[in-house]
PDB file of N, CA and C in Angstrom:
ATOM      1  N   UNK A   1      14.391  27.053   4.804  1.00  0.00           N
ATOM      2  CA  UNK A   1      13.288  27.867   5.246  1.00  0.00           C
ATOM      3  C   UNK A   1      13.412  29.237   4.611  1.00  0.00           C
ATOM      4  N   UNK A   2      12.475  29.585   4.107  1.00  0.00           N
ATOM      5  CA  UNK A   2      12.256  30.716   3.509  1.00  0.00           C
ATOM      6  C   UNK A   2      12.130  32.045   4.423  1.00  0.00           C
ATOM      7  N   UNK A   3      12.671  33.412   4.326  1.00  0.00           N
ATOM      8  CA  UNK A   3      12.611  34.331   5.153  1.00  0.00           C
ATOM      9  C   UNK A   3      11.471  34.760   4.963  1.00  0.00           C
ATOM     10  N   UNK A   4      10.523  34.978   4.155  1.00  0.00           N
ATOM     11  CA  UNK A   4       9.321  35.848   4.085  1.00  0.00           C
ATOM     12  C   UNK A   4       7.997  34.645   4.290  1.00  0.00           C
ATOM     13  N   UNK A   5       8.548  33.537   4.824  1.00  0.00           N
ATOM     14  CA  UNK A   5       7.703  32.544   5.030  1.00  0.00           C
ATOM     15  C   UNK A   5       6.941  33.402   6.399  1.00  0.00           C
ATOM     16  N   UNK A   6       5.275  32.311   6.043  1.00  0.00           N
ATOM     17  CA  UNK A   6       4.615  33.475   7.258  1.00  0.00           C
ATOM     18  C   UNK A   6       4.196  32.339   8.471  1.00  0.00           C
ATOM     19  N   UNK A   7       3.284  33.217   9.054  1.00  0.00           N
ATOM     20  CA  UNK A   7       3.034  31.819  10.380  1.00  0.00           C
ATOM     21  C   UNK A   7       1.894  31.246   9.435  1.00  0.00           C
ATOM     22  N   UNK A   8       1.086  31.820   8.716  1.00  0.00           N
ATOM     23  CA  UNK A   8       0.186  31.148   8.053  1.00  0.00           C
ATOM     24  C   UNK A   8       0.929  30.104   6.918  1.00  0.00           C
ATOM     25  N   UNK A   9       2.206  29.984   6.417  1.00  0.00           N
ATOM     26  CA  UNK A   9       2.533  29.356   5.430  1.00  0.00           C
ATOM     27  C   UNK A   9       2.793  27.790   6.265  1.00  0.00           C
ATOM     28  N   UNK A  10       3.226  28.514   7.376  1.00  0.00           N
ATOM     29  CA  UNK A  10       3.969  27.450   8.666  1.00  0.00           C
ATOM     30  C   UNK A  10       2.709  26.633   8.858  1.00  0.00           C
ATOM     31  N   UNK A  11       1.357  26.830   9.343  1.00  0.00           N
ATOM     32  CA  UNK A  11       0.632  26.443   9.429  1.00  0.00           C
ATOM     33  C   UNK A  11      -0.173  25.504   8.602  1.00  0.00           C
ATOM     34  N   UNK A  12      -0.352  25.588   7.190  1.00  0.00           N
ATOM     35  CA  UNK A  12      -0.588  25.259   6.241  1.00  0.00           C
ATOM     36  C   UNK A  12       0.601  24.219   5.879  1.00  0.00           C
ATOM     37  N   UNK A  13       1.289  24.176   6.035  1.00  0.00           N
ATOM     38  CA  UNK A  13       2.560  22.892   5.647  1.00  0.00           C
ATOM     39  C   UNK A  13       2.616  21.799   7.176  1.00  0.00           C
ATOM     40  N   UNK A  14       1.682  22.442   8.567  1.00  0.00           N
ATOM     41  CA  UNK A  14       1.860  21.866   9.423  1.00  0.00           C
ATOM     42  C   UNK A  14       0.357  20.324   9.181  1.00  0.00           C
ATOM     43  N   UNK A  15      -0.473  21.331   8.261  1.00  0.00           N
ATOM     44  CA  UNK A  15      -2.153  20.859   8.067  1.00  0.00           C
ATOM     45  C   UNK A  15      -1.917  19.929   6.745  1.00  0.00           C
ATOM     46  N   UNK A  16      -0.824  20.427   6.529  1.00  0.00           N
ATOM     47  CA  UNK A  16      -0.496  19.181   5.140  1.00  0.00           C
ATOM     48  C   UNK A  16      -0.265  17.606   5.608  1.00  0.00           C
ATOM     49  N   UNK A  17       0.963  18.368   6.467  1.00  0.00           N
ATOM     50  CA  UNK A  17       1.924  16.801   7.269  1.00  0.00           C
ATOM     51  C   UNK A  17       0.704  15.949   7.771  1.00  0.00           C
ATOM     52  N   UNK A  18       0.037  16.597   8.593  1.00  0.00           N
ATOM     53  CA  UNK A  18      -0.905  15.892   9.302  1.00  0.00           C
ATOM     54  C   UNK A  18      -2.179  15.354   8.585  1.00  0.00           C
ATOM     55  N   UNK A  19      -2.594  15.595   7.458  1.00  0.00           N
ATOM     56  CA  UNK A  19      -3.218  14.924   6.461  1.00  0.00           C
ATOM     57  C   UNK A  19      -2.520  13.891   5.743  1.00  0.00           C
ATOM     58  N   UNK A  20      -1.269  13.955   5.867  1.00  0.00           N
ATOM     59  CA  UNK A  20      -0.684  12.989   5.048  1.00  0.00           C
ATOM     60  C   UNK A  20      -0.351  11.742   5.898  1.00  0.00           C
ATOM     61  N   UNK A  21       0.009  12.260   7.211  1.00  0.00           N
ATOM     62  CA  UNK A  21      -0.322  10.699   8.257  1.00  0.00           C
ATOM     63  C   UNK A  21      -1.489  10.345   8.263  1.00  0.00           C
ATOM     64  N   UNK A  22      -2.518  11.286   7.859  1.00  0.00           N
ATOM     65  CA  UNK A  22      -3.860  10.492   8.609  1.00  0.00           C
ATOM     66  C   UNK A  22      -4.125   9.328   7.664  1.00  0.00           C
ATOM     67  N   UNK A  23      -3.709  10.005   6.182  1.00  0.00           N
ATOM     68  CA  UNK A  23      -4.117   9.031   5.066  1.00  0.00           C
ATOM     69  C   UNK A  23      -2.789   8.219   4.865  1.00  0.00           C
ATOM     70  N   UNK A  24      -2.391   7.790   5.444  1.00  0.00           N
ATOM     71  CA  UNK A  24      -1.743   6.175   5.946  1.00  0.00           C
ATOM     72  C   UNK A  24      -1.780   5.852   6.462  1.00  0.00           C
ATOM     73  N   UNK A  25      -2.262   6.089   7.710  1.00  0.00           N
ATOM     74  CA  UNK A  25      -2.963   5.473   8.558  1.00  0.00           C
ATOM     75  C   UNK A  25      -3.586   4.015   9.132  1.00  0.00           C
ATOM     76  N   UNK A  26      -4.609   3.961   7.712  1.00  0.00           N
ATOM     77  CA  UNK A  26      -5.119   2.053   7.717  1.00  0.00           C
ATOM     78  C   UNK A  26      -3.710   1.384   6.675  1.00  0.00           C
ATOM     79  N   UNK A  27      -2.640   2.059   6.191  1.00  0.00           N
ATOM     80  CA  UNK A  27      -1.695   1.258   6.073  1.00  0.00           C
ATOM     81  C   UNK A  27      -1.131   0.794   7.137  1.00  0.00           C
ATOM     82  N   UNK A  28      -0.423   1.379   7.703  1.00  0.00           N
ATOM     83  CA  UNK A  28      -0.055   1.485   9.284  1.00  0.00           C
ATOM     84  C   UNK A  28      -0.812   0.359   9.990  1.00  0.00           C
ATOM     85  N   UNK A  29      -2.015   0.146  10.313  1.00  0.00           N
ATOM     86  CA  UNK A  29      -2.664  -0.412  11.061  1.00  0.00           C
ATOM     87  C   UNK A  29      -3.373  -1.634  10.428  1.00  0.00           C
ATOM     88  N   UNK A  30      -3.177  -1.605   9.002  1.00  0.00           N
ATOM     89  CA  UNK A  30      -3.177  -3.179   8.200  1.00  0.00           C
ATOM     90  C   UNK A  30      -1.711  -3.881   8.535  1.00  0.00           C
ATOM     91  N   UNK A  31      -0.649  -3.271   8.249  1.00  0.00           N
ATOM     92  CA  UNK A  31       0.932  -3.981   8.767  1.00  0.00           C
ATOM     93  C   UNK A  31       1.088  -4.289   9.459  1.00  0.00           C
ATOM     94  N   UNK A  32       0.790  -3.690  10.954  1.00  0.00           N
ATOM     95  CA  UNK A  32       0.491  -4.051  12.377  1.00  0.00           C
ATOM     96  C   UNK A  32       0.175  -5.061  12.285  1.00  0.00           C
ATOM     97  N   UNK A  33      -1.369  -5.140  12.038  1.00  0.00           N
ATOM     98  CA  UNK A  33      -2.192  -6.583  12.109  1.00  0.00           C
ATOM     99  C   UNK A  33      -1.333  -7.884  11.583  1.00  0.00           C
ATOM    100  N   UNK A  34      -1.046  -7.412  10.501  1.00  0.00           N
ATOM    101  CA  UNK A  34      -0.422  -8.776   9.498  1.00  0.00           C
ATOM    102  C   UNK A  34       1.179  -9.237  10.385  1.00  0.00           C
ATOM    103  N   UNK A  35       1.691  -8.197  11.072  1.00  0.00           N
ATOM    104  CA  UNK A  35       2.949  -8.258  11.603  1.00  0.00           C
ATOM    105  C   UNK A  35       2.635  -9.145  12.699  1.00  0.00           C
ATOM    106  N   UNK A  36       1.505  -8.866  13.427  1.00  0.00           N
ATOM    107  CA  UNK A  36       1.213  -9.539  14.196  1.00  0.00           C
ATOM    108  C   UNK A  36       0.672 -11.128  14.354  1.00  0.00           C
ATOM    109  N   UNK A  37      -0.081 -10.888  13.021  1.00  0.00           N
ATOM    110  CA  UNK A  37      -0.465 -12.367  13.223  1.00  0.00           C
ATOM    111  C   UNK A  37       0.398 -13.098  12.285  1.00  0.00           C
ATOM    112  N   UNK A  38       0.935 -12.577  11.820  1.00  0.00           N
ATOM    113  CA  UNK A  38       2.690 -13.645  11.414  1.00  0.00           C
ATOM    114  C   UNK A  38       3.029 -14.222  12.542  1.00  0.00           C
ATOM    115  N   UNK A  39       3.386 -13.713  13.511  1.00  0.00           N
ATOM    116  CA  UNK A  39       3.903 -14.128  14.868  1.00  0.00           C
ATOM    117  C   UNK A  39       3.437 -15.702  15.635  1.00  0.00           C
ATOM    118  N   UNK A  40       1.714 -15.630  14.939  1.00  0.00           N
ATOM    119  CA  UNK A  40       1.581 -16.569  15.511  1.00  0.00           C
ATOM    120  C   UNK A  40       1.061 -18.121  15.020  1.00  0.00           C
ATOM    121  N   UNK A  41       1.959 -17.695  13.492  1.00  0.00           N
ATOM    122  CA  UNK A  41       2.346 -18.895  12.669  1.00  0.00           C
ATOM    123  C   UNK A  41       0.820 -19.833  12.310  1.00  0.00           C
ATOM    124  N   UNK A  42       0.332 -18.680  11.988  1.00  0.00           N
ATOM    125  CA  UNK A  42      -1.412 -19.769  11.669  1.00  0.00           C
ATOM    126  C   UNK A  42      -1.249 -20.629  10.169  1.00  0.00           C
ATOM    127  N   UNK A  43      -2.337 -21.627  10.300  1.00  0.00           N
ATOM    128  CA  UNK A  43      -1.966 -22.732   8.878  1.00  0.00           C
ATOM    129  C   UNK A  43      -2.458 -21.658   7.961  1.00  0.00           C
ATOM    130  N   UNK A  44      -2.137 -21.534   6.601  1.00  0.00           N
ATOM    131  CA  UNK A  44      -2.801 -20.901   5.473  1.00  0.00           C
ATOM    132  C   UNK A  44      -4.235 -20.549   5.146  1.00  0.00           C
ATOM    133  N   UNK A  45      -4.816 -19.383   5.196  1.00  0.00           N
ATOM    134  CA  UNK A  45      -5.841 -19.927   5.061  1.00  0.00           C
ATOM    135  C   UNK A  45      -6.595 -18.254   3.912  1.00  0.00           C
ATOM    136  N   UNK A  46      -7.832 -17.951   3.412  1.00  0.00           N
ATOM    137  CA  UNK A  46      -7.998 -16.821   2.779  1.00  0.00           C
ATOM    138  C   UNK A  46      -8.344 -15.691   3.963  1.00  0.00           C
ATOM    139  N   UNK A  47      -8.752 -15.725   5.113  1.00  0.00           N
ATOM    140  CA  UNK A  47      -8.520 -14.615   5.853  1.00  0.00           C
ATOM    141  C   UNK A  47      -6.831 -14.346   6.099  1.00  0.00           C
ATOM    142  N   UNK A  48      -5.887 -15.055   6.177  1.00  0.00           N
ATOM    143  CA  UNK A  48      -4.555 -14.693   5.872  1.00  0.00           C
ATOM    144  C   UNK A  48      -4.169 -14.440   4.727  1.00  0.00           C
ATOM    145  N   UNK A  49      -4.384 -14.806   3.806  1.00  0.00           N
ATOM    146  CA  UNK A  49      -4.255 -14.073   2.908  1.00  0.00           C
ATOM    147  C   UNK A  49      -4.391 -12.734   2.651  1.00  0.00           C
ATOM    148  N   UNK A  50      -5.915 -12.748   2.919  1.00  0.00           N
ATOM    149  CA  UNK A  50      -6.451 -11.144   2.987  1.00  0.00           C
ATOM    150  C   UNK A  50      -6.086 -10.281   3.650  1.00  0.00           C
ATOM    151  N   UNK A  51      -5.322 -10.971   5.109  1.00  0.00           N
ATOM    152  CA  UNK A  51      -4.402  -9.964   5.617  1.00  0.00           C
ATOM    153  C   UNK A  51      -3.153  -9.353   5.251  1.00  0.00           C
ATOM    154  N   UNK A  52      -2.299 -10.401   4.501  1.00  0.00           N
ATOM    155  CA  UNK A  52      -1.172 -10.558   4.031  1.00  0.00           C
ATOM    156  C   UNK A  52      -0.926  -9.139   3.052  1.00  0.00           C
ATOM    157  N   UNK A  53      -2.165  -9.572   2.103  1.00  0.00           N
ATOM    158  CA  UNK A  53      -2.125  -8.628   0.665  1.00  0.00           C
ATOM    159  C   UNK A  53      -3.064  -7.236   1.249  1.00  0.00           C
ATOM    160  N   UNK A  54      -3.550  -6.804   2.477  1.00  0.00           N
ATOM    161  CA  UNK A  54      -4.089  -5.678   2.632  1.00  0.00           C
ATOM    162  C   UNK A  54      -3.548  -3.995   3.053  1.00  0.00           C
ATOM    163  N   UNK A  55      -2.064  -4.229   3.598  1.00  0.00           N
ATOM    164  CA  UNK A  55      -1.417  -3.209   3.454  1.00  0.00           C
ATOM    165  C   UNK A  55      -1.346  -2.771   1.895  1.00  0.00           C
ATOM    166  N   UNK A  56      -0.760  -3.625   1.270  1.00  0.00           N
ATOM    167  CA  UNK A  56      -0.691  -2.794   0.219  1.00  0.00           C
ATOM    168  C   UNK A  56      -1.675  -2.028  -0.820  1.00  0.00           C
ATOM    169  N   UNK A  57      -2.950  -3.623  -0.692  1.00  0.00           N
ATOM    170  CA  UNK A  57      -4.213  -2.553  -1.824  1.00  0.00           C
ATOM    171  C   UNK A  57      -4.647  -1.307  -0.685  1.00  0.00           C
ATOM    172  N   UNK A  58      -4.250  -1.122   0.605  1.00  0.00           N
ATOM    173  CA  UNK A  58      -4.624   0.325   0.972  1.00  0.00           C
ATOM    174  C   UNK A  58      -3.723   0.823   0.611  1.00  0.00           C
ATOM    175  N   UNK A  59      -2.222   0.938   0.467  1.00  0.00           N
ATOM    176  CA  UNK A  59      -1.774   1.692   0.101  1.00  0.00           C
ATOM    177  C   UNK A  59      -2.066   2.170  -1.783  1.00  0.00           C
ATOM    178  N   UNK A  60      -2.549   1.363  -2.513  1.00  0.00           N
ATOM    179  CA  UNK A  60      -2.795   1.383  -3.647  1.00  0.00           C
ATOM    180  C   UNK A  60      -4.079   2.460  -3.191  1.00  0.00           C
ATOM    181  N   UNK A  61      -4.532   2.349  -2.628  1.00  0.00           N
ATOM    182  CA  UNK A  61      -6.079   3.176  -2.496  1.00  0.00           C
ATOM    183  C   UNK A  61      -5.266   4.934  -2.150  1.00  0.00           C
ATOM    184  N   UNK A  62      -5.029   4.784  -1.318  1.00  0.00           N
ATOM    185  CA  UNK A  62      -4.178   5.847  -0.541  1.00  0.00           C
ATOM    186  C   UNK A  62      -3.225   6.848  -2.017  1.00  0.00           C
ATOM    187  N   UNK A  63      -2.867   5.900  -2.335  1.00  0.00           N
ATOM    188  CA  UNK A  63      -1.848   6.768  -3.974  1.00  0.00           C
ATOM    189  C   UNK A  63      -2.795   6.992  -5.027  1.00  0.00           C
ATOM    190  N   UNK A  64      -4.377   6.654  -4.900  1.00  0.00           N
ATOM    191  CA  UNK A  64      -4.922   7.006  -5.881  1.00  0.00           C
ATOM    192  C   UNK A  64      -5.861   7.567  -5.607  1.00  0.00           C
ATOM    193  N   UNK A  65      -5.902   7.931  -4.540  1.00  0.00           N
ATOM    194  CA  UNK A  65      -6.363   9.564  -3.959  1.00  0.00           C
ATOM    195  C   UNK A  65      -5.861  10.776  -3.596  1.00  0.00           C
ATOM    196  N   UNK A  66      -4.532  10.538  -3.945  1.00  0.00           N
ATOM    197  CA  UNK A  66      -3.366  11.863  -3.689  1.00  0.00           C
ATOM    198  C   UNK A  66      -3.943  12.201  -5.354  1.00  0.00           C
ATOM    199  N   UNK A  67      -3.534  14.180  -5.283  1.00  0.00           N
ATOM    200  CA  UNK A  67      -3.778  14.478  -6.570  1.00  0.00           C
ATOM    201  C   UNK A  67      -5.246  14.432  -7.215  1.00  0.00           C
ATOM    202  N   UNK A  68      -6.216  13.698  -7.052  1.00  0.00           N
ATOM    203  CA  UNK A  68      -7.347  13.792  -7.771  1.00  0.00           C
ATOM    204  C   UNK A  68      -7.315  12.451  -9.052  1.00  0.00           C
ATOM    205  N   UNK A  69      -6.693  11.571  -8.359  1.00  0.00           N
ATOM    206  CA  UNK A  69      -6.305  10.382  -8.822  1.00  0.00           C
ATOM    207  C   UNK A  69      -5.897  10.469 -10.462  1.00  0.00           C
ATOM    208  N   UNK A  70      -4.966  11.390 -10.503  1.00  0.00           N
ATOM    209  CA  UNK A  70      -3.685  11.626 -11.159  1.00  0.00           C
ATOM    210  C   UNK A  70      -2.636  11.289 -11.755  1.00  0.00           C
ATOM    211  N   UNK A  71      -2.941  10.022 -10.706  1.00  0.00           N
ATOM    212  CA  UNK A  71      -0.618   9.313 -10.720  1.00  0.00           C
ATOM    213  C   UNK A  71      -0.647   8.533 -12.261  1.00  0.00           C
ATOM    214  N   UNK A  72       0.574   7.834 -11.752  1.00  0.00           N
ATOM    215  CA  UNK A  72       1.304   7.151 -12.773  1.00  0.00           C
ATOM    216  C   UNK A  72       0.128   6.074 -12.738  1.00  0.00           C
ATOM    217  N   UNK A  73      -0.350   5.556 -14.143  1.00  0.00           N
ATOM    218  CA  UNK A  73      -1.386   4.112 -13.559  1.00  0.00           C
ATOM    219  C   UNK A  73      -0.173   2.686 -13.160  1.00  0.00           C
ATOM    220  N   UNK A  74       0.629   2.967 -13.678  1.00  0.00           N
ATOM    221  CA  UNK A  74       1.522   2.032 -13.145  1.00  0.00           C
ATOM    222  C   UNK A  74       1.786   1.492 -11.826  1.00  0.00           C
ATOM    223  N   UNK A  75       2.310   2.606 -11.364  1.00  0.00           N
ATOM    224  CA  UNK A  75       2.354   2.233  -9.731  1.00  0.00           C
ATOM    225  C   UNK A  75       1.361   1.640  -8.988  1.00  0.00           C
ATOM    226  N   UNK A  76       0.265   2.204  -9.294  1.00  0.00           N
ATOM    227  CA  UNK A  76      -1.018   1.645  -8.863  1.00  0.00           C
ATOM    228  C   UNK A  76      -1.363   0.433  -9.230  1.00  0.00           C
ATOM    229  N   UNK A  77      -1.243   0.044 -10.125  1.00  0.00           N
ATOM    230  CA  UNK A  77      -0.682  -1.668 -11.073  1.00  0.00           C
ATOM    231  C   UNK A  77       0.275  -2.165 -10.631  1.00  0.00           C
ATOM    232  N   UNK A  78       1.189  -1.971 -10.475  1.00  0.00           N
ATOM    233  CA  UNK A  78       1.873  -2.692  -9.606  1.00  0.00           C
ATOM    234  C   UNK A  78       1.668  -2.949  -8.417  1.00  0.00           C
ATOM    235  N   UNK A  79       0.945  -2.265  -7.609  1.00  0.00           N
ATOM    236  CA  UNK A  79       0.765  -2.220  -5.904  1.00  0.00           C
ATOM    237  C   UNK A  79      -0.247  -3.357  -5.696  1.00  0.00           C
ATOM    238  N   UNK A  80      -1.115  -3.369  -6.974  1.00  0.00           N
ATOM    239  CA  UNK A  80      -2.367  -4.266  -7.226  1.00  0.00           C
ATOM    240  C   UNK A  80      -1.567  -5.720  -7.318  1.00  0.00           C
ATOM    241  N   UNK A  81      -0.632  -5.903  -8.298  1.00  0.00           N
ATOM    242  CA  UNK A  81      -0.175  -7.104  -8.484  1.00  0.00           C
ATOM    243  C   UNK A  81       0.770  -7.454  -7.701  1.00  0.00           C
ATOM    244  N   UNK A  82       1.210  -6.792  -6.787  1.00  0.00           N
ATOM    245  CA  UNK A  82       1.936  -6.702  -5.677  1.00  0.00           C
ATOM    246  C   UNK A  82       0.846  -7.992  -4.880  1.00  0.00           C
ATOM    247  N   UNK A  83       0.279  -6.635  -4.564  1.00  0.00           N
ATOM    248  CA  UNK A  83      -0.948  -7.254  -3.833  1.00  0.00           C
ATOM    249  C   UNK A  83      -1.711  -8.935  -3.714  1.00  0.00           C
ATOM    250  N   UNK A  84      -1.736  -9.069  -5.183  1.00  0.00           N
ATOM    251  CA  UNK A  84      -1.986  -9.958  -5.665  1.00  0.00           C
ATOM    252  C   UNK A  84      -1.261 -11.478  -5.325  1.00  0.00           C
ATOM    253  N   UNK A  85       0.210 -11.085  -5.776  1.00  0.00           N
ATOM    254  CA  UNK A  85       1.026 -11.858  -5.623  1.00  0.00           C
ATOM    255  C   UNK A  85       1.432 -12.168  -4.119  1.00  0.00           C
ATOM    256  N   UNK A  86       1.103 -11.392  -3.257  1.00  0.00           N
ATOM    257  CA  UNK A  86       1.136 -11.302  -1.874  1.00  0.00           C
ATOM    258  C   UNK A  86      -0.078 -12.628  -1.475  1.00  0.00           C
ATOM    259  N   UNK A  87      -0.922 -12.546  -1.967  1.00  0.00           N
ATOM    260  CA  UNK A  87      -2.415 -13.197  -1.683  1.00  0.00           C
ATOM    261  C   UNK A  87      -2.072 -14.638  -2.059  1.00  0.00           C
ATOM    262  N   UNK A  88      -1.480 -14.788  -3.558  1.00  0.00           N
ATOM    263  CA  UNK A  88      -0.659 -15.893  -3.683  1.00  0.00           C
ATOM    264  C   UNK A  88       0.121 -17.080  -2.605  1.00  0.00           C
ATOM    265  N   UNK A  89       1.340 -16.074  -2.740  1.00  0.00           N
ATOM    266  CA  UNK A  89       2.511 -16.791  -1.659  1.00  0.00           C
ATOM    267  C   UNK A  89       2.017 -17.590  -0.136  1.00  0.00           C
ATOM    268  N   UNK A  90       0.671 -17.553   0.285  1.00  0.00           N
ATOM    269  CA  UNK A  90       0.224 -17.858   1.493  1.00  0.00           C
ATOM    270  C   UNK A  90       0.539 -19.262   0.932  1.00  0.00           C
ATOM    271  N   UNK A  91      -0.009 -19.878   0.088  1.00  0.00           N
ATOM    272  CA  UNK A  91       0.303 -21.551  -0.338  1.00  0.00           C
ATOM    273  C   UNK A  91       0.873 -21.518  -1.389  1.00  0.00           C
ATOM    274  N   UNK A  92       1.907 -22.408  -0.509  1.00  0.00           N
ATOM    275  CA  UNK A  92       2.842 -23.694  -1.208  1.00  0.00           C
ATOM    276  C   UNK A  92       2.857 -23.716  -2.688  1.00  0.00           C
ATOM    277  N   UNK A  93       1.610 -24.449  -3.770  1.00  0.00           N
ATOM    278  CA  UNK A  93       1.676 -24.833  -4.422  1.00  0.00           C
ATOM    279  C   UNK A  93       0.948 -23.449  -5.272  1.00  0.00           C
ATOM    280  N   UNK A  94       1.005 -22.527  -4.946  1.00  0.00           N
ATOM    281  CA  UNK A  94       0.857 -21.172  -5.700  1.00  0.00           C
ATOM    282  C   UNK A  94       2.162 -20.356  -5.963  1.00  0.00           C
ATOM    283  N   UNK A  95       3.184 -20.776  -5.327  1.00  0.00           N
ATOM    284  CA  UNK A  95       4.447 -20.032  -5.039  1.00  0.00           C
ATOM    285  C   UNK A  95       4.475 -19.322  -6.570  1.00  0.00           C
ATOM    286  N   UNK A  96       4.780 -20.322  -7.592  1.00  0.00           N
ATOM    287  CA  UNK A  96       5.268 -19.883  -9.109  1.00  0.00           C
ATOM    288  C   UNK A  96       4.219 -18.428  -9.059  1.00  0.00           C
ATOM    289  N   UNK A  97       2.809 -18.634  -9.104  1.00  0.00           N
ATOM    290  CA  UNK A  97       2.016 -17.773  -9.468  1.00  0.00           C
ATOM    291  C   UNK A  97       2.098 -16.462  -8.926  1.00  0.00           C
ATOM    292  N   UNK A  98       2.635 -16.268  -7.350  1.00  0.00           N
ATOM    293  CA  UNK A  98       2.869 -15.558  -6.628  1.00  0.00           C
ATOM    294  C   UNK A  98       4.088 -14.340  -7.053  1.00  0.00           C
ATOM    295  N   UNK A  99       5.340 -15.431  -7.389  1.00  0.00           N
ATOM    296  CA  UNK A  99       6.084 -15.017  -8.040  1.00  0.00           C
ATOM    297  C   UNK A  99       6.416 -14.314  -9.139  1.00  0.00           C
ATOM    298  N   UNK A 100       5.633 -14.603  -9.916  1.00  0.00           N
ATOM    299  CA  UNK A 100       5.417 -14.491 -11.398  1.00  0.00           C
ATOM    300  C   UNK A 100       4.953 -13.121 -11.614  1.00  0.00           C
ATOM    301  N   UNK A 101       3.788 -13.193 -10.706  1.00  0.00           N
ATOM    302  CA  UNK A 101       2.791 -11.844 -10.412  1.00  0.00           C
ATOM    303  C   UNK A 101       3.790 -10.639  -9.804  1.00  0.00           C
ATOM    304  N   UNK A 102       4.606 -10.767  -9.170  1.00  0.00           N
ATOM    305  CA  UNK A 102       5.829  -9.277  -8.779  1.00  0.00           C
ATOM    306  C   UNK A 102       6.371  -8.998  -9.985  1.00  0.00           C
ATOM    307  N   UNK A 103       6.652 -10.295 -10.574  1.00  0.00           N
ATOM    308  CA  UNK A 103       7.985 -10.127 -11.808  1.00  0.00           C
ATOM    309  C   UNK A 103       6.972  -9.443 -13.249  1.00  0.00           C
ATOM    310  N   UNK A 104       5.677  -9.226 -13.246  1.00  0.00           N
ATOM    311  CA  UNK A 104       4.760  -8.567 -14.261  1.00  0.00           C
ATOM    312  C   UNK A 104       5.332  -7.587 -14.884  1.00  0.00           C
ATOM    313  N   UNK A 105       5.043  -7.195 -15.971  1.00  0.00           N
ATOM    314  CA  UNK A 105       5.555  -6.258 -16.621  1.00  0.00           C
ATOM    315  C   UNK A 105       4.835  -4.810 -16.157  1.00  0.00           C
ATOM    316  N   UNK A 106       5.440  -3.792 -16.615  1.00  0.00           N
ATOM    317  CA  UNK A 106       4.816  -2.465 -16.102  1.00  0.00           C
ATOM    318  C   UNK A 106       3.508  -2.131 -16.363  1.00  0.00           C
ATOM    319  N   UNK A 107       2.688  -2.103 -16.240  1.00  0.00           N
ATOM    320  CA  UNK A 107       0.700  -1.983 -17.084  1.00  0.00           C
ATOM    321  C   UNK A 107       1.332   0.020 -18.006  1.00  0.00           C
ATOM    322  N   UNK A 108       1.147  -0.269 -18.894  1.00  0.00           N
ATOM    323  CA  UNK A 108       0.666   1.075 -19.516  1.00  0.00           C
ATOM    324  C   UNK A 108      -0.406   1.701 -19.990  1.00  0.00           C
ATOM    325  N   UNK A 109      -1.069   2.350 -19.689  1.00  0.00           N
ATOM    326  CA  UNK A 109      -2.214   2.650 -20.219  1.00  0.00           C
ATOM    327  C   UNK A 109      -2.019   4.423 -20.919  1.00  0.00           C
ATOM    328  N   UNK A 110      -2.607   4.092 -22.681  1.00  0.00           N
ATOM    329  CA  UNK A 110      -1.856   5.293 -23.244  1.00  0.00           C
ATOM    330  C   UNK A 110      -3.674   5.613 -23.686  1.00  0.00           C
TER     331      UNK A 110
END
């Protein structure tokens, strides 16, 4: 902590924190969901899926609105094929594809 820090600096780092939970938020509350209905062992189906893989494309959304959509495009490519591969793994006979899709190479865009 800085000594010449003011109550206004205090304040302003308090308005940060709390913007930065708000915007994770529907991560938070996509994981929940999916945590939850793991629990209750449903057959495969594309609304599970869509639950499965939806924490993360919000969090992909969420990192590419920090900054003025800024970041690395990578990460954001990955979170996607994350994602992706998440959407996969619900069936059996997608596993390889599922798999395959984490193990992707880094996306560069120059």
């Amino acid at each position: 902590m800085d000594i010449l820090e003011t109550d206004a600096d205090k304040q302003q780092k308090r308005n940060m924190s709390c913007a930065v939970l708000l915007s994770f938020s529907p991560f938070f509350l996509a994981s929940a969901t999916y945590f939850y209905l793991s629990t209750l062992d449903l057959p495969p189906s594309i609304m599970l899926a869509g639950v499965k893989s939806a924490p993360t494309l919000l969090l992909a959304v969420t990192v590419l609105g920090w900054n003025g959509c800024q970041v690395v495009p990578g990460v954001v490519g990955g979170l996607v094929f994350s994602a992706i591969g998440d959407f996969c793994l619900v069936w059996d006979q997608f596993f390889l594809y599922g798999k395959s899709l984490f193990l992707s190479p880094r996306i560069r865009v120059v």
